[in-house]
Protein backbone atom coordinates (compact mmCIF):
# COMPACT_ATOMS: atom_id res chain seq x y z
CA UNK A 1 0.00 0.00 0.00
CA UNK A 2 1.39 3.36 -1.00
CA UNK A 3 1.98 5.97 1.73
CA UNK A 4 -0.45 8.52 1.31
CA UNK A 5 1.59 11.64 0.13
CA UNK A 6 3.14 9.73 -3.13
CA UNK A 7 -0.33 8.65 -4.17
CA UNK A 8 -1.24 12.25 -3.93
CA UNK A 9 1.60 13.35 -5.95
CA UNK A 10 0.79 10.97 -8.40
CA UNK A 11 -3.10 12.14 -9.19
CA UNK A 12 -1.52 15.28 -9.39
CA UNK A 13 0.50 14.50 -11.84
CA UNK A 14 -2.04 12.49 -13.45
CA UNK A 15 -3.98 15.49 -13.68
CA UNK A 16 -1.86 17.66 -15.27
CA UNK A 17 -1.39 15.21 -18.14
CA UNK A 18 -3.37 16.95 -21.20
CA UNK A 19 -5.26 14.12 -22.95
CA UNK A 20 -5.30 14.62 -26.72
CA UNK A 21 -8.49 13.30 -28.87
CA UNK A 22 -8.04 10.57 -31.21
CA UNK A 23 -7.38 11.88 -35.21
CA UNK A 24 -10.74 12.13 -37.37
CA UNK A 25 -8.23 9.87 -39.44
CA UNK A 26 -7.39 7.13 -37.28
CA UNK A 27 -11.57 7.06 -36.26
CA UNK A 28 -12.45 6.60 -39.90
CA UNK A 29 -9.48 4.60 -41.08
CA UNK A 30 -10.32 2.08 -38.51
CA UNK A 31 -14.12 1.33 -39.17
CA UNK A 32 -14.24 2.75 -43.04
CA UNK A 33 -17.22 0.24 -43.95
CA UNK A 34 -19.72 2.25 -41.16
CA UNK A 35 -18.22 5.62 -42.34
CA UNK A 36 -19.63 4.50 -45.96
CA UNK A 37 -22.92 3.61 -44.72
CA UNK A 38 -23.28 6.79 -43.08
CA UNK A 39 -22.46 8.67 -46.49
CA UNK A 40 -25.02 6.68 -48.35
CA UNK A 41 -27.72 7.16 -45.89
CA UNK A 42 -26.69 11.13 -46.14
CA UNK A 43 -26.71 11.05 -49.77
CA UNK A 44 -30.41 8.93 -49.48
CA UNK A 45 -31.79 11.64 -47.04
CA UNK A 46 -30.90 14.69 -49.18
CA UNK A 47 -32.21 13.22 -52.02
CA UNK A 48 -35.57 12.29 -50.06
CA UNK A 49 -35.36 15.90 -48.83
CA UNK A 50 -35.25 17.15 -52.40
CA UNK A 51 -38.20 15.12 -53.29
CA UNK A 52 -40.18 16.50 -50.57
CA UNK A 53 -39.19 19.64 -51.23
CA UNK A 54 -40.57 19.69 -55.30
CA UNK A 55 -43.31 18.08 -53.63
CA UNK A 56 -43.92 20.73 -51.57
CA UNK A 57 -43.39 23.46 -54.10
CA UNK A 58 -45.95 21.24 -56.56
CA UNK A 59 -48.55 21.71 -53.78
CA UNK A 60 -48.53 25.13 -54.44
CA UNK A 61 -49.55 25.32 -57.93
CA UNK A 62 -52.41 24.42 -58.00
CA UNK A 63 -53.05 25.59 -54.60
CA UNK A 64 -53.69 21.89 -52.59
CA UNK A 65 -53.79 22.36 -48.76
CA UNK A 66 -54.10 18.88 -48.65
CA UNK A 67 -51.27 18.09 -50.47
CA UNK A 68 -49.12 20.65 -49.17
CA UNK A 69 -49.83 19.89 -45.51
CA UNK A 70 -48.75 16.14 -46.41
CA UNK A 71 -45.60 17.25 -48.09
CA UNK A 72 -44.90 19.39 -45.20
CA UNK A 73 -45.21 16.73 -43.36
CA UNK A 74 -42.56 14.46 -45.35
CA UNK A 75 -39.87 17.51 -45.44
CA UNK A 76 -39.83 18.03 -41.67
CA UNK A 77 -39.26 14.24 -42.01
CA UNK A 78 -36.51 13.92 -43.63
CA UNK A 79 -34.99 16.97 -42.18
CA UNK A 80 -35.18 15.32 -38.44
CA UNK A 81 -33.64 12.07 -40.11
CA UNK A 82 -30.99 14.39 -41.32
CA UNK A 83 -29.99 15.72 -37.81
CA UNK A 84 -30.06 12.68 -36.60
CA UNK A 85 -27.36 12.02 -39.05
CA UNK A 86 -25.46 14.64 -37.83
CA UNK A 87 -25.54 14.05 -34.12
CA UNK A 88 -24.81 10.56 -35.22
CA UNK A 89 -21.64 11.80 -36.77
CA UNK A 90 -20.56 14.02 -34.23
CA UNK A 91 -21.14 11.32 -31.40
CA UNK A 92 -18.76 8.90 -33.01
CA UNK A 93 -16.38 11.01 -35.07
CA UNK A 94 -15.25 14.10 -33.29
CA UNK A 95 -13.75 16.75 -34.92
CA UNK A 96 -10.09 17.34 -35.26
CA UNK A 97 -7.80 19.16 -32.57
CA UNK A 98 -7.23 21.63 -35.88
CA UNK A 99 -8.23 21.96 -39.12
CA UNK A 100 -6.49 23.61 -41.90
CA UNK A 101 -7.19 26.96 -43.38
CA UNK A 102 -7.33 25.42 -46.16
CA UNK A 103 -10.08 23.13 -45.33
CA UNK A 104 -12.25 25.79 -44.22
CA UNK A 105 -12.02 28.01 -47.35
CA UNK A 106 -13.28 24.81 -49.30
CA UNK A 107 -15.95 23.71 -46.50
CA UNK A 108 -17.74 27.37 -47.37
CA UNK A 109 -17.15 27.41 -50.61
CA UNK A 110 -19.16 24.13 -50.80
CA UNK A 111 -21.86 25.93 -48.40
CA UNK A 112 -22.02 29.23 -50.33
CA UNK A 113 -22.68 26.55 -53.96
CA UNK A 114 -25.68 24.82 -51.94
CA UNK A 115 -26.88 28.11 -51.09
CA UNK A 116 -26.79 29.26 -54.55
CA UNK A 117 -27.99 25.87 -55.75
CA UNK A 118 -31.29 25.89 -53.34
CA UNK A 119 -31.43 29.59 -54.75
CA UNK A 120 -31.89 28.29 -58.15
CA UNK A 121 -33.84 25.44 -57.09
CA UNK A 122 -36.38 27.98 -56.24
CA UNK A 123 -36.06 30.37 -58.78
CA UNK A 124 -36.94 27.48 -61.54
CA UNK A 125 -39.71 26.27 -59.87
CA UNK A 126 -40.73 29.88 -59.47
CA UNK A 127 -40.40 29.84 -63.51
CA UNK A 128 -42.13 26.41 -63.83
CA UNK A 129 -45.20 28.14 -61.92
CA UNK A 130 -45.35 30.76 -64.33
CA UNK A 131 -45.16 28.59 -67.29
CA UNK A 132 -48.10 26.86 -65.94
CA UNK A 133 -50.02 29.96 -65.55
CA UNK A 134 -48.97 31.02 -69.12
CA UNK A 135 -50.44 27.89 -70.42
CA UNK A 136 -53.25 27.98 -68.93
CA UNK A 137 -53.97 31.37 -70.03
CA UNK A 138 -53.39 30.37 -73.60
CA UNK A 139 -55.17 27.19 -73.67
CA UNK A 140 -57.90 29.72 -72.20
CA UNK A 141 -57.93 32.32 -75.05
CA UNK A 142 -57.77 29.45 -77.50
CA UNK A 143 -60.75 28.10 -75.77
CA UNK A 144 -62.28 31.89 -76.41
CA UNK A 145 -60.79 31.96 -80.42
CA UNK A 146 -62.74 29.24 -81.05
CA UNK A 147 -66.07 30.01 -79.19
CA UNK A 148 -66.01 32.98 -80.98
CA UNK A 149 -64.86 31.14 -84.56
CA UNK A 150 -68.46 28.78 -84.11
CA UNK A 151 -70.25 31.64 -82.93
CA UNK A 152 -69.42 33.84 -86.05
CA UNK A 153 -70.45 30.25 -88.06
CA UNK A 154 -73.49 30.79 -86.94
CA UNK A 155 -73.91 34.05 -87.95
CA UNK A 156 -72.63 33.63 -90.93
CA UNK A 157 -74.71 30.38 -91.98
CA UNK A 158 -77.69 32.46 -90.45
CA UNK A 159 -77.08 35.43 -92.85
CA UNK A 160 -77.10 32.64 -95.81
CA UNK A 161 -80.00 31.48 -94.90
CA UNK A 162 -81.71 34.58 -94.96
CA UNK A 163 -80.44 35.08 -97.91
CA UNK A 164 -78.18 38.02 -97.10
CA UNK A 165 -74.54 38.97 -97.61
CA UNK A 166 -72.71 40.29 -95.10
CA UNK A 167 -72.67 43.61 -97.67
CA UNK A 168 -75.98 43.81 -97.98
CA UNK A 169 -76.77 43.12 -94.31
CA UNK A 170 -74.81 46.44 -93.20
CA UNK A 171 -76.67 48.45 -96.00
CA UNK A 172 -80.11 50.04 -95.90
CA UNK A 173 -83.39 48.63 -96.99
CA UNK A 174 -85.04 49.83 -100.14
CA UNK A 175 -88.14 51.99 -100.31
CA UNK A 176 -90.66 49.94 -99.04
CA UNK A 177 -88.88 48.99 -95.81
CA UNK A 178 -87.86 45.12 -97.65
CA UNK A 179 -83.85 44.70 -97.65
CA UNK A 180 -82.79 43.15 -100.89
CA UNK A 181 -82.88 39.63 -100.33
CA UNK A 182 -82.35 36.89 -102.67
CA UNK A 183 -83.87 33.62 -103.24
CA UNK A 184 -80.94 31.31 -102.39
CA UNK A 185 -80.77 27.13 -101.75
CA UNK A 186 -79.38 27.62 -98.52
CA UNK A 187 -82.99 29.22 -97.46
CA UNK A 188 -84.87 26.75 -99.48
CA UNK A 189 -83.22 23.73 -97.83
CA UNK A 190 -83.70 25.75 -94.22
CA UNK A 191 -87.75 26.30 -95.11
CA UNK A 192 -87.82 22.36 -96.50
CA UNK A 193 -86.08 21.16 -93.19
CA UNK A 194 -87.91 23.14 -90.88
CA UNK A 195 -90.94 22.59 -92.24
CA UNK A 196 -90.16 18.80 -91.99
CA UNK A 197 -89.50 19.15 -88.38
CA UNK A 198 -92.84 20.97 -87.74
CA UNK A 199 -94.87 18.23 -89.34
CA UNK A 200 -92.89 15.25 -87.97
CA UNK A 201 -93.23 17.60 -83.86
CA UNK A 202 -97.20 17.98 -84.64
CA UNK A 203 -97.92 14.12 -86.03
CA UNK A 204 -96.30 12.84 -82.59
CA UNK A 205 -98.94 14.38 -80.33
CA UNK A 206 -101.65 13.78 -83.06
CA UNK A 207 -100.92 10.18 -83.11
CA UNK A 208 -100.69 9.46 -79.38
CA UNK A 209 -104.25 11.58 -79.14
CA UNK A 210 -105.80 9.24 -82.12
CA UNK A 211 -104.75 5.89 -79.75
CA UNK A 212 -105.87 7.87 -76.30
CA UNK A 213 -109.49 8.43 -78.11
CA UNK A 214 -109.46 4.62 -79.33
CA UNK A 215 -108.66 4.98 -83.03
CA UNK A 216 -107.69 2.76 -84.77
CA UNK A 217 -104.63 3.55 -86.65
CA UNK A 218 -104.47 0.84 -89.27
CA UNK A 219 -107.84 1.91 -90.95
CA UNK A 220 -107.27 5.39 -90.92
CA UNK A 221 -103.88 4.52 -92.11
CA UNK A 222 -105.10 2.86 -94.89
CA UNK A 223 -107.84 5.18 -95.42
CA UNK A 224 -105.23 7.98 -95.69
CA UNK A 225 -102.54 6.31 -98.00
CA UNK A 226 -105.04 2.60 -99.37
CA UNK A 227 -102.97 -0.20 -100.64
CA UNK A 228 -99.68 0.56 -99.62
CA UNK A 229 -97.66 -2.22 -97.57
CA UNK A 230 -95.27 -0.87 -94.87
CA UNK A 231 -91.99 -2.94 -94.15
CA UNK A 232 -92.86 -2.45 -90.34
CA UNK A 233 -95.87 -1.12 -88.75
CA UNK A 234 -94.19 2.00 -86.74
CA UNK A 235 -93.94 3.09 -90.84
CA UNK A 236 -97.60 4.11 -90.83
CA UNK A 237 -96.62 7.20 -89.01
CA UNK A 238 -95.75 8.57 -92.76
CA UNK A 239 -99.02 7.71 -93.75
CA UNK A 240 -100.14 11.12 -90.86
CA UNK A 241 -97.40 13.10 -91.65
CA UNK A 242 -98.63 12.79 -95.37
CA UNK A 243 -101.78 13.53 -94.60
CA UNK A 244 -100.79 16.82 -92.48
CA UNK A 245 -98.62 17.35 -95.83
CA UNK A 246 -101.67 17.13 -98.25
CA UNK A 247 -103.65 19.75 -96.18
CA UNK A 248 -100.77 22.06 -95.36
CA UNK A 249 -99.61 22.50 -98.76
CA UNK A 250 -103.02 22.36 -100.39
CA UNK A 251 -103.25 25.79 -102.54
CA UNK A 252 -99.78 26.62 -102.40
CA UNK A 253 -99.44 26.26 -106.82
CA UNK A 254 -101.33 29.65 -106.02
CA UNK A 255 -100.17 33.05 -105.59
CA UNK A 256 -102.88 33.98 -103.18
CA UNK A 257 -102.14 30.30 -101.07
CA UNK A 258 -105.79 29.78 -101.53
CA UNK A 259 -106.02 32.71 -98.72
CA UNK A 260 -109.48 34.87 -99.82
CA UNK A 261 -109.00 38.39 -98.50
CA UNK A 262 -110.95 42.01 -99.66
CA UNK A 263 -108.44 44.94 -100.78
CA UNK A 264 -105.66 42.77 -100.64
CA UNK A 265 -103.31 42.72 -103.59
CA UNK A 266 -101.16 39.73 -102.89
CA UNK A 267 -97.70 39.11 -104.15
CA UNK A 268 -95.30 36.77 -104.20
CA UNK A 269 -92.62 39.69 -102.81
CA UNK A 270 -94.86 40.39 -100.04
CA UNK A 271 -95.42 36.84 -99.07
CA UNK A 272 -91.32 36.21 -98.93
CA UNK A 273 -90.48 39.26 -97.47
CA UNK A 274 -93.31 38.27 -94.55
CA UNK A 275 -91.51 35.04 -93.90
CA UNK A 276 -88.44 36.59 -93.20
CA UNK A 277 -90.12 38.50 -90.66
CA UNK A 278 -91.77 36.34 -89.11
CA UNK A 279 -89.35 33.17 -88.83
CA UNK A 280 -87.34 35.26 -86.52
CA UNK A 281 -90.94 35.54 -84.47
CA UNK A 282 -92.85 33.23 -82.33
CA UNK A 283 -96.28 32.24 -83.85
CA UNK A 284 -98.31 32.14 -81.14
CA UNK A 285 -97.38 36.04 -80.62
CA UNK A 286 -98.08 37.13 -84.05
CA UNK A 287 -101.76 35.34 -83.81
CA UNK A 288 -102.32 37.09 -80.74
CA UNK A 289 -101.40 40.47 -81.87
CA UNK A 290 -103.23 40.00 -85.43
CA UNK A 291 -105.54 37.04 -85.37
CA UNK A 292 -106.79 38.53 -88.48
CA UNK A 293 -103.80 39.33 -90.88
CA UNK A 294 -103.38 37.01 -93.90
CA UNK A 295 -100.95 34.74 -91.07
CA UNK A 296 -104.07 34.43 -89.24
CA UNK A 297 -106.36 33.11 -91.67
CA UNK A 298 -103.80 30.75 -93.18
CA UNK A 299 -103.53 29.29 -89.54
CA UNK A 300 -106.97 29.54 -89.39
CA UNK A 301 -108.01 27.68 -92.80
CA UNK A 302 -105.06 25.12 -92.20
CA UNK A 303 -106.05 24.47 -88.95
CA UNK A 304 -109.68 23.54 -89.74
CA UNK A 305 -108.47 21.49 -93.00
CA UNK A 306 -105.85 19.43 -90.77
CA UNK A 307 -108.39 18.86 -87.58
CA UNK A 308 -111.09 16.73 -89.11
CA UNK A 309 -114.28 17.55 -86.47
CA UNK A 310 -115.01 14.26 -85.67
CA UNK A 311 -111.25 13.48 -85.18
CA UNK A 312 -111.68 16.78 -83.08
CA UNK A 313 -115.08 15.46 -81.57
CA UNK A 314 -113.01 12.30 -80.37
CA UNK A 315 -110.38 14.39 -78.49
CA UNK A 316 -112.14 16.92 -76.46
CA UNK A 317 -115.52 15.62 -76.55
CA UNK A 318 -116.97 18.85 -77.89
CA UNK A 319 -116.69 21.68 -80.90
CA UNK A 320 -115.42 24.34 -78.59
CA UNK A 321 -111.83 24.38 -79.97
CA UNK A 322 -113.47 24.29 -83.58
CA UNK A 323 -115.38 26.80 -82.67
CA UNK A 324 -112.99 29.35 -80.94
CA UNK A 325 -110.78 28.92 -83.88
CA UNK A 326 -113.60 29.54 -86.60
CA UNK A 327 -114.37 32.52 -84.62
CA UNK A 328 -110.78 34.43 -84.52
């Protein structure tokens, strides 16, 4: 046992021994396979990072607080698996009693290029943004080009078929208050197909009426159209729509359409110019403001020739339709 002043000289001594920390080199040099694993899971998190990162910046355009709050999420992620990297590091590879000047002129020159790259990272997603917007914006006007394209189709098939130029439509109208308008096809198809349209609308309800009021349809098919055989029975519709045809155009070889009228000089100017005016006009409004103009008697005379009165009779049990008609 060792008399108690030399063991106190020796802690002293002990004491004033400076202990010097192991070399960074020595640390690595001795384990270099975990110092490799440790890059590579450094090099994995930063790349995670910069994934989360354009994720996050994605979120933004379009505006997605869902996504962005999960991409939040995933950067503050990988940023705490990053410092715990770094403690890692420092825990079992301290730094170096000294490090060069020379090593700490490169160490922020690398920190002062990852600035500048997360700088640029930023400004081209700032770009990307505004390409998107730009994009949009164009795909938008295009969108408007070609509203406006159909729209001006329209008016310009509408001026054909009225029988106007786009010359003639900006001028004046002659004396009597009738622009110059030509006979053209385009309007004689438009009157053929809409008058098509209006006979095949009004045979629909007129047929579901007849087999409401207990008709039936295969005699007065037959009586309408006798000895004609129809591939399929649904084809006796056209045997109706003829005879709405038959009545309709009844007296139209005339000048007059049949229509009887005192002090009425009628001509075949008059007549075209009034069905340019009133095609652009609902018919029901015209009877009502003139029941008795020349339209109103045609609707009245057709109306009557089309309605048979017992077919009438059948429908409403009475004459009072006949009868308000007849009367104007």
């Amino acid at each position: 046992m060792l008399p108690t002043g030399l063991k106190d000289n020796q802690l002293r001594e002990s004491n004033s021994q400076k202990v010097h920390p192991q070399p960074m080199e020595e640390s690595i040099n001795q384990n270099p396979e975990a110092v490799e694993a440790l890059i590579s899971k450094i090099f994995t998190n930063i790349s995670s990072l910069k994934s989360a990162y354009i994720q996050l910046q994605s979120a933004h355009t379009p505006y997605d607080p869902e996504k962005i709050q999960a991409a939040d999420k995933l950067v503050i992620s990988e940023l705490k698996n990053l410092s715990e990297l770094k403690h890692f590091y420092r825990e079992n590879y301290p730094k170096p009693v000294c490090v060069s000047p020379q090593d700490s002129r490169l160490a922020a020159e690398i920190q002062e290029q990852q600035s500048l790259l997360k700088t640029y990272e930023v400004m081209v997603k700032k770009f990307q943004s505004e390409i998107q917007n730009k994009d949009a914006e164009i795909l938008q006007l295009q969108q408007q080009i070609e509203e406006a394209t159909q729209k001006r189709g329209k008016l310009e098939k509408n001026l054909k078929l009225r029988g106007l130029s786009t010359k003639e439509s900006e001028g004046s109208g002659d004396e009597n208050g009738f622009f110059p308008v030509d006979l053209t096809p385009e309007l004689f198809i438009f009157a053929v197909e809409a008058a098509f349209k209006a006979i095949h609308d009004f045979s629909k309800p007129l047929i579901n009426m007849m087999k409401a009021a207990g008709w039936d349809l295969d005699a007065a098919a037959n009586s309408i159209e006798p000895d004609v055989f129809y591939a399929k029975r649904a084809h006796k519709k056209y045997a109706f729509e003829s005879h709405i045809c038959q009545r309709m155009f009844s007296g139209f070889q005339q000048e007059s359409f049949s229509i009887k009228s005192d002090n009425v000089t009628f001509t075949k100017e008059s007549f075209f110019h009034q069905f340019l005016a009133l095609r652009e006009m609902d018919p029901l409004d015209v009877l009502g403001q003139n029941p008795d103009s020349i339209f109103g008697k045609f609707c009245r005379s057709k109306y009557l020739a089309v309605v048979h009165p017992k077919m009438e009779a059948s429908f409403f049990g009475n004459f009072d339709q006949r009868n308000y008609v007849m009367g104007g």
